[in-house]
Protein backbone atom coordinates (compact mmCIF):
# COMPACT_ATOMS: atom_id res chain seq x y z
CA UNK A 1 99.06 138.86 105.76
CA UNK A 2 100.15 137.07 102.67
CA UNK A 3 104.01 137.57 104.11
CA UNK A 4 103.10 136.03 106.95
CA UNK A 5 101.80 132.88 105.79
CA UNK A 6 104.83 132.48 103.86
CA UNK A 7 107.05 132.73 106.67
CA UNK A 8 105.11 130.36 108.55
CA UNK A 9 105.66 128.36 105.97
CA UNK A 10 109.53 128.31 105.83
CA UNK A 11 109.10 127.83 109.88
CA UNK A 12 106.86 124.61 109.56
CA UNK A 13 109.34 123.65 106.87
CA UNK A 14 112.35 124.42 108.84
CA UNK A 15 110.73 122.57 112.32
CA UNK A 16 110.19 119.65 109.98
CA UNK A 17 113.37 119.40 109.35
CA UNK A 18 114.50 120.02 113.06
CA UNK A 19 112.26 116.71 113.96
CA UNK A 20 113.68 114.41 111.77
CA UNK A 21 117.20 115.35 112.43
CA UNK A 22 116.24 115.30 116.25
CA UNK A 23 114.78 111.95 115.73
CA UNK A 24 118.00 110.38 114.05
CA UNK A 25 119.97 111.25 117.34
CA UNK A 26 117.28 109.86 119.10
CA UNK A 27 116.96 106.49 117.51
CA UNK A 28 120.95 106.41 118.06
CA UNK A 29 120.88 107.18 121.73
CA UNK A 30 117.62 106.25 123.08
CA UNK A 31 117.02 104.62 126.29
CA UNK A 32 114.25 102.57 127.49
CA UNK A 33 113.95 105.27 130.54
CA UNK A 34 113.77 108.23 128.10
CA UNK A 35 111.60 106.53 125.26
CA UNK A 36 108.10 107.98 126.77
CA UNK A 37 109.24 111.21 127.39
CA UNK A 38 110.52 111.59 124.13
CA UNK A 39 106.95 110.34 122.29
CA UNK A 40 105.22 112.58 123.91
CA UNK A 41 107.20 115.65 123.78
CA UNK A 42 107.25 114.48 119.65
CA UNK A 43 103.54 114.26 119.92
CA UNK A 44 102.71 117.53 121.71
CA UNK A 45 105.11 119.41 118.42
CA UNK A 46 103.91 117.73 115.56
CA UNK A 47 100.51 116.21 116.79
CA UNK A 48 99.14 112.70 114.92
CA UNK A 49 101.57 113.10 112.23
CA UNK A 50 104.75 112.13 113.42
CA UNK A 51 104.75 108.42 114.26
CA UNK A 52 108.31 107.95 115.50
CA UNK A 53 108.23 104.38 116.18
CA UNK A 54 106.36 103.93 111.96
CA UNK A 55 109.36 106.78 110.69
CA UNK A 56 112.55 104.99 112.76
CA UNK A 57 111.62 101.40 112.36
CA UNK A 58 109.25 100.84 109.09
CA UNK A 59 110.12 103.83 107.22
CA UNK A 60 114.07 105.13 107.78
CA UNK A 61 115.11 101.60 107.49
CA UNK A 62 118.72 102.20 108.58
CA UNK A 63 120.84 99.70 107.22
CA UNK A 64 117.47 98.24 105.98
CA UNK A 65 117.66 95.16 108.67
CA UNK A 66 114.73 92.92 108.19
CA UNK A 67 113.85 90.49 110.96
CA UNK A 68 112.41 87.18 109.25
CA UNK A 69 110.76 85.97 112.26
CA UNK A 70 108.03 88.69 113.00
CA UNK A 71 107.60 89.35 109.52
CA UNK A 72 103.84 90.10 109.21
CA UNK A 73 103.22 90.55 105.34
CA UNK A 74 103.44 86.91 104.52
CA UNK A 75 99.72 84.71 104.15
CA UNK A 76 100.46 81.80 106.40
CA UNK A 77 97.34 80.02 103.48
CA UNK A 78 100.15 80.22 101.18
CA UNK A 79 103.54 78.30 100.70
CA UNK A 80 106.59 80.42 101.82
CA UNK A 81 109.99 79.83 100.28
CA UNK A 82 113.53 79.82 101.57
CA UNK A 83 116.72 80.35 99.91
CA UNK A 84 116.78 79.31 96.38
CA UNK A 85 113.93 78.60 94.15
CA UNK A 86 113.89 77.27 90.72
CA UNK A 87 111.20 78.34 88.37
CA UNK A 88 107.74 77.92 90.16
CA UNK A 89 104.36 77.56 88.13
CA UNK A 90 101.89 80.27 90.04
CA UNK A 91 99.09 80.32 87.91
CA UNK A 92 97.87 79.36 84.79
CA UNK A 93 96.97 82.44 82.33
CA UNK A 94 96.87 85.92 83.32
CA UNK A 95 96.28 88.59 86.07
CA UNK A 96 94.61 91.98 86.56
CA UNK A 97 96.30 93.13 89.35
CA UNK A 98 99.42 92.81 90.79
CA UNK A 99 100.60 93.67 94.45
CA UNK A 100 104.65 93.66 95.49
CA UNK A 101 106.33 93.96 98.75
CA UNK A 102 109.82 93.40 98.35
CA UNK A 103 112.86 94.22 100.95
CA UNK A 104 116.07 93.47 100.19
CA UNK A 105 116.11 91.94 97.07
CA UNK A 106 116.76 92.73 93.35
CA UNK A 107 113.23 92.36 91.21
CA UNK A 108 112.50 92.37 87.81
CA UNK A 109 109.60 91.45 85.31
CA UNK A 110 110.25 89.29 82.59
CA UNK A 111 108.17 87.90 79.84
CA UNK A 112 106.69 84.52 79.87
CA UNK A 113 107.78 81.72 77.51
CA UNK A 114 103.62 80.86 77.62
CA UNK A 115 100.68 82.54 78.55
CA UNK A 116 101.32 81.51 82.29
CA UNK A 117 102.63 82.97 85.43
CA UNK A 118 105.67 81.93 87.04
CA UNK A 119 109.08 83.12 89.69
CA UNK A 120 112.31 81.80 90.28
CA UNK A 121 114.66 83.60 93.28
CA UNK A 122 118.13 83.76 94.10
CA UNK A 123 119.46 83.68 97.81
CA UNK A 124 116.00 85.24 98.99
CA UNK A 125 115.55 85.19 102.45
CA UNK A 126 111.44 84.30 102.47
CA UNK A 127 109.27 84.60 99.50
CA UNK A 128 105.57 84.00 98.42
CA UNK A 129 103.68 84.26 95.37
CA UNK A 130 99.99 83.73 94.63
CA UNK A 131 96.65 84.51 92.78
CA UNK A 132 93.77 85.28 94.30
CA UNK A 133 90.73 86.38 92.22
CA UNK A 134 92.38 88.41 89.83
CA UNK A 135 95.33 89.46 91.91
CA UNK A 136 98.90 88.36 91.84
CA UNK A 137 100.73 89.04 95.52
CA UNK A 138 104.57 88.93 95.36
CA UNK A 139 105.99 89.11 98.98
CA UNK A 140 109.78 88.36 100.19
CA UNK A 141 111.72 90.03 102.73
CA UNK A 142 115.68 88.57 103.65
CA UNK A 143 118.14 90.69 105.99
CA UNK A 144 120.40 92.41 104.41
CA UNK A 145 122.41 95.49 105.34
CA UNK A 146 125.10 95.55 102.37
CA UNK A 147 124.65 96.65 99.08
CA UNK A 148 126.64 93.32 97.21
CA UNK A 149 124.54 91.13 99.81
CA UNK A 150 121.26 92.79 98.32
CA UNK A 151 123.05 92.82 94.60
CA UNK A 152 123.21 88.69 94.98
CA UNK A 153 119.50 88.24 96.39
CA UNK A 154 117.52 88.45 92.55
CA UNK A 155 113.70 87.42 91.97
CA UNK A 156 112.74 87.37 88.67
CA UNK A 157 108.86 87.42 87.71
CA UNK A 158 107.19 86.18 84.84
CA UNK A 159 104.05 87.71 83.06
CA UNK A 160 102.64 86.69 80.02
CA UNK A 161 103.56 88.84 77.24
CA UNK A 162 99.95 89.94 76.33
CA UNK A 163 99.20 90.70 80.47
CA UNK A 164 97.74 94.22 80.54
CA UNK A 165 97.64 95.11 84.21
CA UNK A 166 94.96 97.35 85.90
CA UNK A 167 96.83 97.92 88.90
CA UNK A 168 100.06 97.70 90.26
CA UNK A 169 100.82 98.18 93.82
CA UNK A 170 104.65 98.35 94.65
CA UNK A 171 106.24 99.00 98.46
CA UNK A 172 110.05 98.19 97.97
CA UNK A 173 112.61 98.54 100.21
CA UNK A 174 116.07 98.64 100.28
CA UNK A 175 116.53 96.69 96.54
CA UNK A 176 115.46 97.54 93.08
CA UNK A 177 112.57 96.94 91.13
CA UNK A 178 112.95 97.24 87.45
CA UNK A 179 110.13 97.19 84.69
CA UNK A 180 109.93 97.90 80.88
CA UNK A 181 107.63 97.55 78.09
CA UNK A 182 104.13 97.21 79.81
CA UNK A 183 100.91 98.94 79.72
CA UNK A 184 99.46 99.35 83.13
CA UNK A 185 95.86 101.31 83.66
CA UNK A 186 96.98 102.78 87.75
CA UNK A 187 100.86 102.09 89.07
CA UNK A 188 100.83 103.03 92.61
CA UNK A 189 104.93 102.89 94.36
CA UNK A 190 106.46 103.53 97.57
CA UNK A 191 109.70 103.30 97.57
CA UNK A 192 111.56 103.73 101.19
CA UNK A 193 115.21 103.10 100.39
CA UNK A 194 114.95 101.43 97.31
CA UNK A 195 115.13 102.10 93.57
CA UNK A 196 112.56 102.16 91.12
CA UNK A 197 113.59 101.52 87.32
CA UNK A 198 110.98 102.11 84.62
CA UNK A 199 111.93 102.27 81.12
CA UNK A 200 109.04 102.65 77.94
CA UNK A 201 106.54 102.13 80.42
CA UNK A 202 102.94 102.82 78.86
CA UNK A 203 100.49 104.73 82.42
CA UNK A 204 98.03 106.04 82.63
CA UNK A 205 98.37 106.92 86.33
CA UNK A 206 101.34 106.95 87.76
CA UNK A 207 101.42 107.68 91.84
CA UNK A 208 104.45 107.65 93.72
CA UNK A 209 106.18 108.27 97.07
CA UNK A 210 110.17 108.64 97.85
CA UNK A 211 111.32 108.41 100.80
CA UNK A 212 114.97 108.06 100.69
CA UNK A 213 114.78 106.17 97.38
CA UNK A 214 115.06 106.77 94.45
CA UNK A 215 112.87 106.65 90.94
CA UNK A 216 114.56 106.75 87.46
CA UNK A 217 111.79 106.84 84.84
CA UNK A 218 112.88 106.68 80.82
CA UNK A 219 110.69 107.05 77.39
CA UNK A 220 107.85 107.26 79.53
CA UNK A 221 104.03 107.61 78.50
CA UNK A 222 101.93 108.55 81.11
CA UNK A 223 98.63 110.69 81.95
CA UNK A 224 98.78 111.37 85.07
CA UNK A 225 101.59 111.85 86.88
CA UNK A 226 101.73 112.24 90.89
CA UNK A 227 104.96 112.17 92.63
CA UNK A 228 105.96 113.34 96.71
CA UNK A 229 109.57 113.10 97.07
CA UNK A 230 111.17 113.19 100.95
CA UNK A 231 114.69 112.95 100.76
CA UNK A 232 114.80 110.59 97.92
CA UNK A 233 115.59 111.43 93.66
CA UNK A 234 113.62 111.44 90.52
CA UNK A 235 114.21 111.48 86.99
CA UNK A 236 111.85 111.12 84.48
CA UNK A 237 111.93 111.30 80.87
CA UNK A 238 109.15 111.44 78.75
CA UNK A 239 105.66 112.23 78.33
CA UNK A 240 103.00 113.31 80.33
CA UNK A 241 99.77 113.68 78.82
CA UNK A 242 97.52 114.94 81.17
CA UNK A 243 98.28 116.72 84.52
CA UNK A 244 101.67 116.65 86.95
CA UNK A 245 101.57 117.09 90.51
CA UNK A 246 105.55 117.39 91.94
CA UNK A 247 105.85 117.63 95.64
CA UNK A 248 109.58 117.61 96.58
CA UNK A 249 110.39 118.26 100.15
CA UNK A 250 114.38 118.05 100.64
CA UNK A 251 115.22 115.55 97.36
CA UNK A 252 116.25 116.18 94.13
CA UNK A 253 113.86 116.40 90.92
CA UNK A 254 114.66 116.27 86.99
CA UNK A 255 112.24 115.76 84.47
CA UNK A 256 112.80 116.01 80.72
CA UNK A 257 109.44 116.55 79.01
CA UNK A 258 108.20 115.76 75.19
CA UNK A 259 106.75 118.70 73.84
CA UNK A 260 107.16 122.55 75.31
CA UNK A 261 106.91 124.62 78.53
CA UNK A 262 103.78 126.61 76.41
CA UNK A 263 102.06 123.08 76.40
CA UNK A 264 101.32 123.36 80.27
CA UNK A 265 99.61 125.69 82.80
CA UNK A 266 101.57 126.10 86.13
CA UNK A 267 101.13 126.63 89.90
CA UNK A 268 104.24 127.35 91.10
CA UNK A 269 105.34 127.44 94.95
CA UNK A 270 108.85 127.28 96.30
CA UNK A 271 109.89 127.90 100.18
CA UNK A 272 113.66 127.87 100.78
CA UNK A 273 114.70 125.46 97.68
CA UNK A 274 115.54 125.96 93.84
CA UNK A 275 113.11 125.75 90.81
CA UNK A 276 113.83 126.14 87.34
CA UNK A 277 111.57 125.52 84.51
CA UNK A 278 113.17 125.42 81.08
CA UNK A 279 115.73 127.66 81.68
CA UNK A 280 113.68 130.51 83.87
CA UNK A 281 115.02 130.27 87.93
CA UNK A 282 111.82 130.62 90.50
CA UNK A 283 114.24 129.77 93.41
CA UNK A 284 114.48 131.79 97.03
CA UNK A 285 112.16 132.07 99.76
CA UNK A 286 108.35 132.09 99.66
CA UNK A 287 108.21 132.01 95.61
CA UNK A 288 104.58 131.39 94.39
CA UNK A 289 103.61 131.80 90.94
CA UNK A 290 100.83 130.97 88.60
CA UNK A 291 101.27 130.84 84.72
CA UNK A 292 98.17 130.79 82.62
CA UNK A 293 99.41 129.43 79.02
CA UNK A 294 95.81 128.41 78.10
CA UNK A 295 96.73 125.24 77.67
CA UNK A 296 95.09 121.40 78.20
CA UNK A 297 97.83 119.98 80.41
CA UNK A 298 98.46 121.18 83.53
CA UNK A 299 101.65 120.97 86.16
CA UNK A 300 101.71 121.84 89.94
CA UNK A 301 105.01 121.84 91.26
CA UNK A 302 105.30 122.80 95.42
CA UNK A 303 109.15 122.57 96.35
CA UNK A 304 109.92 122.96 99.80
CA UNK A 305 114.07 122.70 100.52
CA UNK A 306 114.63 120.57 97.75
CA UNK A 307 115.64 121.25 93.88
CA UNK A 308 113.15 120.96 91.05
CA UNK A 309 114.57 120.88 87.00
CA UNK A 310 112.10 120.58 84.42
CA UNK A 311 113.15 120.90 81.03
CA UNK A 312 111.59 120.44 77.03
């Protein structure tokens, strides 16, 4: 019995895999005749779970092609910008919370000269910023399909030096986001085809979700860490404090961990990719294994056709 839950496994894996493929050809070929066939035949495989029109046109962003006009995320209460913007006041003093959507642009977090909020951008296509209540929203979009078109859009935002952020909510694009030397309570990420830099990042809980982008994490403090990779790369260096939680479906994984493998417990399950921990291999098919080092911290690491490194 437990053979055969395995296998199905590898075969719910493997069909996965079959459906995205399939859909690539489909978004490449697809027909207005053949589009309602092809939902519902999706729909009848994988049930609820496999939006097509959410994975092909908010998700895969091939090319990463934004159309300004039906842009939905901006607050038509607020002013949106165009273009070029010189340093804009946003708020006087500090936030709690802070909530990015970003597409197509290069970000980064700066200190303030004062205690007061303010953003500047560089050949953005539209952009908003504003508090409400405690809450800072950052929101710009511009269409861009080329990497040095994306490399010459830049927003820079600036916090106060003392801000201490409860939350930060990121969904990023195709772009980069890049942060260093804060102290946030809960960082929550989504990166579709973008890429995350973090570097001596103070978190307590860190949450987040690759789908073909990309994460690259250094002298790192966190608690909690909670990561799902698609088809996307991580690499973290650091510590974690508390508990990890590594799903990696067909990306790539690397972690490099303060302390020693003896410092964690582990649940261990690996379908058709490779796992190594410190040195010891748990790749090939339908690998589970639990290690009981009586320790505090604790690390659950479920690899599906991806590759998983973790060393000390």
């Amino acid at each position: 019995m437990e053979i055969m839950k395995k296998f199905m496994k590898f075969c719910f894996v493997l069909a996965l895999l079959l459906i995205i493929v399939g859909s690539v050809f489909y978004m490449l070929g697809r027909g207005r005749g053949g589009r309602e066939d092809m939902d519902e035949l999706l729909t009848d495989i994988g049930g609820d779970w496999v939006d097509l029109d959410n994975l092909l046109e908010n998700k895969w962003e091939f090319g990463s092609v934004y159309d300004l006009e039906e842009a939905t995320i901006f607050d038509s209460d607020h002013t949106i910008w165009n273009g070029s913007l010189d340093r804009e006041l946003i708020s006087q003093g500090s936030v709690e919370e802070l909530i990015l959507e970003v597409g197509g642009s290069m970000v980064k977090i700066e200190d303030s000269d004062d205690e007061n909020i303010y953003i500047e951008g560089k050949n953005v296509g539209k952009m908003q910023a504003y508090v409400e209540g405690s809450t800072l929203y950052v929101k710009s979009v511009r269409p861009a399909n080329l990497m040095d078109e994306i490399k010459n859009s830049e927003i820079t935002l600036y916090l106060p030096e003392d801000c201490s952020l409860h939350l930060v909510d990121v969904s990023l694009g195709a772009g980069q986001l890049k942060m260093e030397d804060m102290e946030i309570a809960n960082m929550k990420a989504s990166i579709g085809a973008g890429q995350l830099l973090l570097e001596e990042m103070n978190i307590e809980t860190l949450e987040v979700s690759l789908g073909a982008g990309e994460l690259r994490a250094k002298d790192m403090t966190v608690y909690i860490l909670s990561a799902s990779i698609g088809a996307g790369n991580m690499d973290f260096e650091g510590a974690v404090n508390g508990s990890a939680e590594i799903g990696c479906s067909m990306g790539n994984v690397s972690m490099e961990l303060e302390g020693d493998k003896q410092d964690f417990n582990y649940q261990l399950s690996c379908v058709a990719g490779n796992m190594e921990i410190d040195g010891d291999s748990y790749a090939g098919a339908a690998v589970e294994r639990t290690i009981d080092n009586g320790a505090d911290k604790s690390m659950e690491i479920d690899c599906s056709m991806g590759n998983v490194k973790v060393e000390f």
